[in-house]
PDB file of N, CA and C in Angstrom:
ATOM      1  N   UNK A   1      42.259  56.268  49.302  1.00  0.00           N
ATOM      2  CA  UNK A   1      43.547  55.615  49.148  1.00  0.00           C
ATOM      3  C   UNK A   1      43.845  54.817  50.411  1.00  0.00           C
ATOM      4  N   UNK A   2      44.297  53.403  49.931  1.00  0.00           N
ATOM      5  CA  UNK A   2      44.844  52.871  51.304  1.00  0.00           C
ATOM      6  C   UNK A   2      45.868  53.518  52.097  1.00  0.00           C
ATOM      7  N   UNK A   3      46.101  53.534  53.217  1.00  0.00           N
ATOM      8  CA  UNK A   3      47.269  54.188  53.751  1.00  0.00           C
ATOM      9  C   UNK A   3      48.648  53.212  53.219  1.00  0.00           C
ATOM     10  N   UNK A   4      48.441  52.377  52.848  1.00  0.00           N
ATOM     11  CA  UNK A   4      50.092  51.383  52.409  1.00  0.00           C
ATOM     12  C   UNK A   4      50.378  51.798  50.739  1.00  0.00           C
ATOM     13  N   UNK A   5      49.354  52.221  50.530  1.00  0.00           N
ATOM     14  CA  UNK A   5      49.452  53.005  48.937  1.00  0.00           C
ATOM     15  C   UNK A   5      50.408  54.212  49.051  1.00  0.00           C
ATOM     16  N   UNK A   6      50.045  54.779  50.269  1.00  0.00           N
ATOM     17  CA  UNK A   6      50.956  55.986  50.229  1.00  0.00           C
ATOM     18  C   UNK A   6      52.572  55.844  50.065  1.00  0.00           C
ATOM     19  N   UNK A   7      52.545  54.510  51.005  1.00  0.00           N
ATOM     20  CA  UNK A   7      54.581  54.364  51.109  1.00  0.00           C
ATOM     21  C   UNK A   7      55.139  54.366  49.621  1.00  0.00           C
ATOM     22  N   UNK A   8      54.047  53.593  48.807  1.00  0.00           N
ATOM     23  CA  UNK A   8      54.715  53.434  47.263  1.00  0.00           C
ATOM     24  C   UNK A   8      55.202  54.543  46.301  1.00  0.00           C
ATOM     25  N   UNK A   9      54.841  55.808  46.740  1.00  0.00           N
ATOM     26  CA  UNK A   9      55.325  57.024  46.063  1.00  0.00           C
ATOM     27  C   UNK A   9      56.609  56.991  46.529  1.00  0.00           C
ATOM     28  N   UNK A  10      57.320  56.701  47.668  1.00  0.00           N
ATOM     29  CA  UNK A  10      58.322  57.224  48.061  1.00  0.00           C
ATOM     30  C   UNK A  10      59.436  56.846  47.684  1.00  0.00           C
ATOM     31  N   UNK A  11      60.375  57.537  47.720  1.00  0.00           N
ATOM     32  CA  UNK A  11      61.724  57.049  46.997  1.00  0.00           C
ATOM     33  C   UNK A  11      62.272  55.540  48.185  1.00  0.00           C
ATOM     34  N   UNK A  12      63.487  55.228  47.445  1.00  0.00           N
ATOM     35  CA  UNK A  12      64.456  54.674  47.952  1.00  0.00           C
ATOM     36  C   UNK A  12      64.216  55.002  49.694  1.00  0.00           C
ATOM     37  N   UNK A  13      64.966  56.019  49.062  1.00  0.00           N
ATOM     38  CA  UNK A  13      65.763  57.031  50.693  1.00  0.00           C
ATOM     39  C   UNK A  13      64.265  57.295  51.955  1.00  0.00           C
ATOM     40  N   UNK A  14      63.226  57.400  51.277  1.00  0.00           N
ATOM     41  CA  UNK A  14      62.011  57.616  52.072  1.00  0.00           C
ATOM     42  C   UNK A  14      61.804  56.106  52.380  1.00  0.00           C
ATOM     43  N   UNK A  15      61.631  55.097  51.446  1.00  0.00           N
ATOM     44  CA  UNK A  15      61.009  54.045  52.190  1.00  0.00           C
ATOM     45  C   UNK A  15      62.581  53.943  53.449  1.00  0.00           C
ATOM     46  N   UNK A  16      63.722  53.944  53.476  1.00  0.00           N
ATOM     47  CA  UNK A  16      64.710  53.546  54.450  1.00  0.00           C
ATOM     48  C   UNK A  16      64.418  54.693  55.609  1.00  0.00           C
ATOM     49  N   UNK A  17      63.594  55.544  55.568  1.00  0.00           N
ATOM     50  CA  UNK A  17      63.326  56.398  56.440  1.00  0.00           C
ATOM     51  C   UNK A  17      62.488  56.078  57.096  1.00  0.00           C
ATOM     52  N   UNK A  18      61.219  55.474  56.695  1.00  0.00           N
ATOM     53  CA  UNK A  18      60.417  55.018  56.785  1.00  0.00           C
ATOM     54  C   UNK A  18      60.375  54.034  57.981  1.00  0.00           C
ATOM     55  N   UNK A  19      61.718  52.828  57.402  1.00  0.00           N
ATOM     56  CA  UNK A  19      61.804  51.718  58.091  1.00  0.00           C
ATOM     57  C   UNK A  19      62.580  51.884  59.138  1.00  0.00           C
ATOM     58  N   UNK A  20      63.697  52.964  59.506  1.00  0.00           N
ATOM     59  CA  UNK A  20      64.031  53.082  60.694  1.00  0.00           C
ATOM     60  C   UNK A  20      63.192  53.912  61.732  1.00  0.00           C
ATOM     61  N   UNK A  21      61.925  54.785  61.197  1.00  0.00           N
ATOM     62  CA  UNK A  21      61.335  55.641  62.115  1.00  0.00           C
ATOM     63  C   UNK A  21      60.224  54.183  62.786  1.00  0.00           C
ATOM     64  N   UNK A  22      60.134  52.962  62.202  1.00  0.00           N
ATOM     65  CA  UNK A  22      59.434  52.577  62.273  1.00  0.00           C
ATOM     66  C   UNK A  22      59.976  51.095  64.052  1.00  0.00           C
ATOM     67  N   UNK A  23      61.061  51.303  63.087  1.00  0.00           N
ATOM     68  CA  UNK A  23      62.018  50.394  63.817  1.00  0.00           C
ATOM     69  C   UNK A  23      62.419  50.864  65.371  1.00  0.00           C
ATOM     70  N   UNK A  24      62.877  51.922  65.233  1.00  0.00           N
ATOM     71  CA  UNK A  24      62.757  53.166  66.452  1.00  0.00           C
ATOM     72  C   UNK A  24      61.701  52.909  67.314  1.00  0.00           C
ATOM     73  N   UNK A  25      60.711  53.514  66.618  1.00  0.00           N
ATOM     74  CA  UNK A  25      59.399  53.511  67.439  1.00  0.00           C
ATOM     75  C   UNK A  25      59.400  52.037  68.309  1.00  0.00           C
ATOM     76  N   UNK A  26      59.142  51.095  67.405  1.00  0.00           N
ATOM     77  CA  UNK A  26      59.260  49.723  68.104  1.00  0.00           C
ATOM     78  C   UNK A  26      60.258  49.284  69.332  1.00  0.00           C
ATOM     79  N   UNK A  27      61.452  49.917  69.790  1.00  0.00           N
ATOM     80  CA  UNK A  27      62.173  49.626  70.349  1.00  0.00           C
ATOM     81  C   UNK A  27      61.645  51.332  71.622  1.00  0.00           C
ATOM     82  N   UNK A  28      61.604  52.027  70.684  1.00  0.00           N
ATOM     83  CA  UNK A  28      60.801  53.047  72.400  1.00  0.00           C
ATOM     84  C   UNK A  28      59.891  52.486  72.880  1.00  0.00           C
ATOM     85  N   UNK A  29      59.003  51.864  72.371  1.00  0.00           N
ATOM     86  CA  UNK A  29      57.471  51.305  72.913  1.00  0.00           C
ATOM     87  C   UNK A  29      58.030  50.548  73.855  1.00  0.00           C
ATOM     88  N   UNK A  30      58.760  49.601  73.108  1.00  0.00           N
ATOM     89  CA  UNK A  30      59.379  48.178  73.986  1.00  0.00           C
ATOM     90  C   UNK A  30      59.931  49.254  75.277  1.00  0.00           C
ATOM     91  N   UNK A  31      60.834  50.226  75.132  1.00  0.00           N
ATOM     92  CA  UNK A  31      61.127  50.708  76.237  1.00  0.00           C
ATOM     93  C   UNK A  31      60.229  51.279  77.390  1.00  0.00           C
ATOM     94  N   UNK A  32      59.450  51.956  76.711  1.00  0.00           N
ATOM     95  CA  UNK A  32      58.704  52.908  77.510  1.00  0.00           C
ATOM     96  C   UNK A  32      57.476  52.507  77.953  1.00  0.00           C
ATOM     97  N   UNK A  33      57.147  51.327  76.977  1.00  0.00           N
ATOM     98  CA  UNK A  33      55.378  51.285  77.164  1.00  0.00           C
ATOM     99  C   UNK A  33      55.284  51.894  76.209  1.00  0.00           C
ATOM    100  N   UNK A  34      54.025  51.322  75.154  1.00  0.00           N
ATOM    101  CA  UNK A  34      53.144  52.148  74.023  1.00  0.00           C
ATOM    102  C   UNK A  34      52.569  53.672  74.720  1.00  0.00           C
ATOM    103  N   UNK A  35      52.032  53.139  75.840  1.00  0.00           N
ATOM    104  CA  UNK A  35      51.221  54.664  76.370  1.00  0.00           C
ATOM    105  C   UNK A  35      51.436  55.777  76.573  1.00  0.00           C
ATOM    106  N   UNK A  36      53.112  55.001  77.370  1.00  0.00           N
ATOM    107  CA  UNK A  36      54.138  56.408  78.457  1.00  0.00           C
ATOM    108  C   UNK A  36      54.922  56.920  76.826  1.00  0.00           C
ATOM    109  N   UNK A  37      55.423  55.985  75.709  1.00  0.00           N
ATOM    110  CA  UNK A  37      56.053  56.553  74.812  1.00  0.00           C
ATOM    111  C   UNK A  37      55.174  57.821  74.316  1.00  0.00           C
ATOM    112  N   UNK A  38      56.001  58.646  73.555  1.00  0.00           N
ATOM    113  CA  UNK A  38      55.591  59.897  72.934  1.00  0.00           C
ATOM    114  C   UNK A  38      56.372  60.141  71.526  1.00  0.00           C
ATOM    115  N   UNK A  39      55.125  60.546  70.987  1.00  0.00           N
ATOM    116  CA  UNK A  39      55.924  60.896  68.973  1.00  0.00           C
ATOM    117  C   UNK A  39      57.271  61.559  69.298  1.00  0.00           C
ATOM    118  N   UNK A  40      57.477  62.451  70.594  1.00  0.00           N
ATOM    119  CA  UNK A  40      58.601  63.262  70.515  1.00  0.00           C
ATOM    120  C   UNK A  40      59.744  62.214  70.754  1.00  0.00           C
ATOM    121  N   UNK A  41      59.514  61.072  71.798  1.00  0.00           N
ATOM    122  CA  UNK A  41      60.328  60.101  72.280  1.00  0.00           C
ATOM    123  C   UNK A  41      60.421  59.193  70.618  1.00  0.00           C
ATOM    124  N   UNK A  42      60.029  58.712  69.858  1.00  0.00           N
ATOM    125  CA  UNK A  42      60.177  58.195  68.890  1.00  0.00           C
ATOM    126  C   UNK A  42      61.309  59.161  67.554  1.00  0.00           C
ATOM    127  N   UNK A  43      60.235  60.334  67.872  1.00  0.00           N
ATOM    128  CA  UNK A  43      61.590  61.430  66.687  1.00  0.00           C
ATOM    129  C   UNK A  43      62.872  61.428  67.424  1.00  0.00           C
ATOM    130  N   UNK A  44      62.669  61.826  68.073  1.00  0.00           N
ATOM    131  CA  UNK A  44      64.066  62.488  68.735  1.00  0.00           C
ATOM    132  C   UNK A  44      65.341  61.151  68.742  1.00  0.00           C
ATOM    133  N   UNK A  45      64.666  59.435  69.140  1.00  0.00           N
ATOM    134  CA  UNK A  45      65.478  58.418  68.618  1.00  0.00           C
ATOM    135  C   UNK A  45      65.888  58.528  67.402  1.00  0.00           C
ATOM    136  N   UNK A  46      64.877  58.350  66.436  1.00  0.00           N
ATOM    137  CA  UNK A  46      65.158  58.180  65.139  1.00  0.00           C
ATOM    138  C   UNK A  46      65.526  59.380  64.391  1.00  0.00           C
ATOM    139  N   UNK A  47      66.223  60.105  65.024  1.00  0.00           N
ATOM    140  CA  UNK A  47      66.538  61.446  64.607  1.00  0.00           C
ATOM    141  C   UNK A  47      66.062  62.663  63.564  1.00  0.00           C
ATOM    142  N   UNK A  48      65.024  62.393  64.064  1.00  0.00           N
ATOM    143  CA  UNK A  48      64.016  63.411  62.843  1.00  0.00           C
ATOM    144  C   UNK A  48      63.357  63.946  63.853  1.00  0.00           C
ATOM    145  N   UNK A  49      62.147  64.984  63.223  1.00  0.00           N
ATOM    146  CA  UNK A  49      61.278  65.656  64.024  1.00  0.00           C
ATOM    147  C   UNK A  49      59.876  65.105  64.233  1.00  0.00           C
ATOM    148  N   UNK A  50      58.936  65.545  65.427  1.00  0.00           N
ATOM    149  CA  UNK A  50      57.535  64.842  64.934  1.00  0.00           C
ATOM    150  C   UNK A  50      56.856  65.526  63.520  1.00  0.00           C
ATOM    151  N   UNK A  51      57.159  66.850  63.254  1.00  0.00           N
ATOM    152  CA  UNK A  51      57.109  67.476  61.410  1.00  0.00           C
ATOM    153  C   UNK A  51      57.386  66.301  60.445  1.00  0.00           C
ATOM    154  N   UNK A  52      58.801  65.704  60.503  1.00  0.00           N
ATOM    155  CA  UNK A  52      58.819  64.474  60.053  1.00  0.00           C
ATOM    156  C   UNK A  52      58.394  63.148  59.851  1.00  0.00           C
ATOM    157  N   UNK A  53      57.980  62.970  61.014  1.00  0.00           N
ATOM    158  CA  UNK A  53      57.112  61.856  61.448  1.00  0.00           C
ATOM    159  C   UNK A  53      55.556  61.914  60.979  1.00  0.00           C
ATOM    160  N   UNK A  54      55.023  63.099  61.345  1.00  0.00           N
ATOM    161  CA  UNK A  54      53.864  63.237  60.729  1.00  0.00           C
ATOM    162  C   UNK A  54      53.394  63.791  59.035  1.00  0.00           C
ATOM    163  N   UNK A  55      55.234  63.948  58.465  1.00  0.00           N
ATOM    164  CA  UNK A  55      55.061  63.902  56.735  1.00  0.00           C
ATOM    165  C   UNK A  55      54.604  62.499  56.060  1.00  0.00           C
ATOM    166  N   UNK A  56      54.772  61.884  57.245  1.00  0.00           N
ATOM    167  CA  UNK A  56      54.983  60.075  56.852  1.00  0.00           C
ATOM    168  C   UNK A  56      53.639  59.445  57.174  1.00  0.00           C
ATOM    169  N   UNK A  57      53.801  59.411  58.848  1.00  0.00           N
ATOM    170  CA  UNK A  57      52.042  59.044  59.141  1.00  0.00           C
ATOM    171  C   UNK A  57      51.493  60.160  59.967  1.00  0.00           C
ATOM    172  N   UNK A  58      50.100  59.583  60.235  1.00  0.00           N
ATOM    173  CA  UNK A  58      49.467  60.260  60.747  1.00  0.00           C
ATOM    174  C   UNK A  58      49.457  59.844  62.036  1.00  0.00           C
ATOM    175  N   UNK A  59      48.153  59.218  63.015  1.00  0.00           N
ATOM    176  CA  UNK A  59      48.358  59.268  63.965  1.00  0.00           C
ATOM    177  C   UNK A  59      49.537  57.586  64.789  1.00  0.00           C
ATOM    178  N   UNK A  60      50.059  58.260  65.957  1.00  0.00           N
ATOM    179  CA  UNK A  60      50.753  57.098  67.012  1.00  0.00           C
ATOM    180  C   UNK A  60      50.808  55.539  66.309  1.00  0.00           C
ATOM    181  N   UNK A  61      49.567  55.155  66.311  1.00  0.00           N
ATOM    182  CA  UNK A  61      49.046  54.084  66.151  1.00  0.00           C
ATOM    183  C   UNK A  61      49.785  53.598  64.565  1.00  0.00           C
ATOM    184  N   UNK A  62      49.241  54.767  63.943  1.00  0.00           N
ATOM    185  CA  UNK A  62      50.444  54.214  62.083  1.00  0.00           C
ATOM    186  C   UNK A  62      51.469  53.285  62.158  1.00  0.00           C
ATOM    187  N   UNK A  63      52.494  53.780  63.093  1.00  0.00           N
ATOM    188  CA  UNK A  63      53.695  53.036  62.870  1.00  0.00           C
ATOM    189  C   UNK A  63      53.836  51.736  64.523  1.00  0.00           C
ATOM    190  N   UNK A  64      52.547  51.343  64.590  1.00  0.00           N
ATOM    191  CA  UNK A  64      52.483  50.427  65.616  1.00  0.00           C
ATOM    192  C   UNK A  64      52.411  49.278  65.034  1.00  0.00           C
ATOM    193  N   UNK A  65      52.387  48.254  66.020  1.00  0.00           N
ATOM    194  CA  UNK A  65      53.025  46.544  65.057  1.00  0.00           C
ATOM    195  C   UNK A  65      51.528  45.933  66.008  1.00  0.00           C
TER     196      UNK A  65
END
């Protein structure tokens, strides 16, 4: 399965989850540096857990631009 196949199961409410964990991330990176950022620094913005984060993707790199 492609990994972009996966988003299509998800509801509504998951893809908008989706797009702010994603959005988040993008604005920690911008903050921190890709390197110095951390999944915990990305959850903890986007107010979920890395449990959460990793229901969605898998590794760092997933939700990188």
């Amino acid at each position: 399965m492609r990994s972009i196949d996966k988003f299509n199961n998800f509801t509504e409410k998951g893809r908008k989850q989706i797009d702010q964990i994603c959005l988040t991330a993008a604005k920690v990176f911008g903050q921190n540096g890709y390197l110095s950022a951390t999944l915990s620094d990305v959850a903890l913005a986007a107010g979920t857990t890395k449990g959460g984060y990793f229901t969605i993707f898998q590794p760092k790199k997933s939700c990188s631009f």
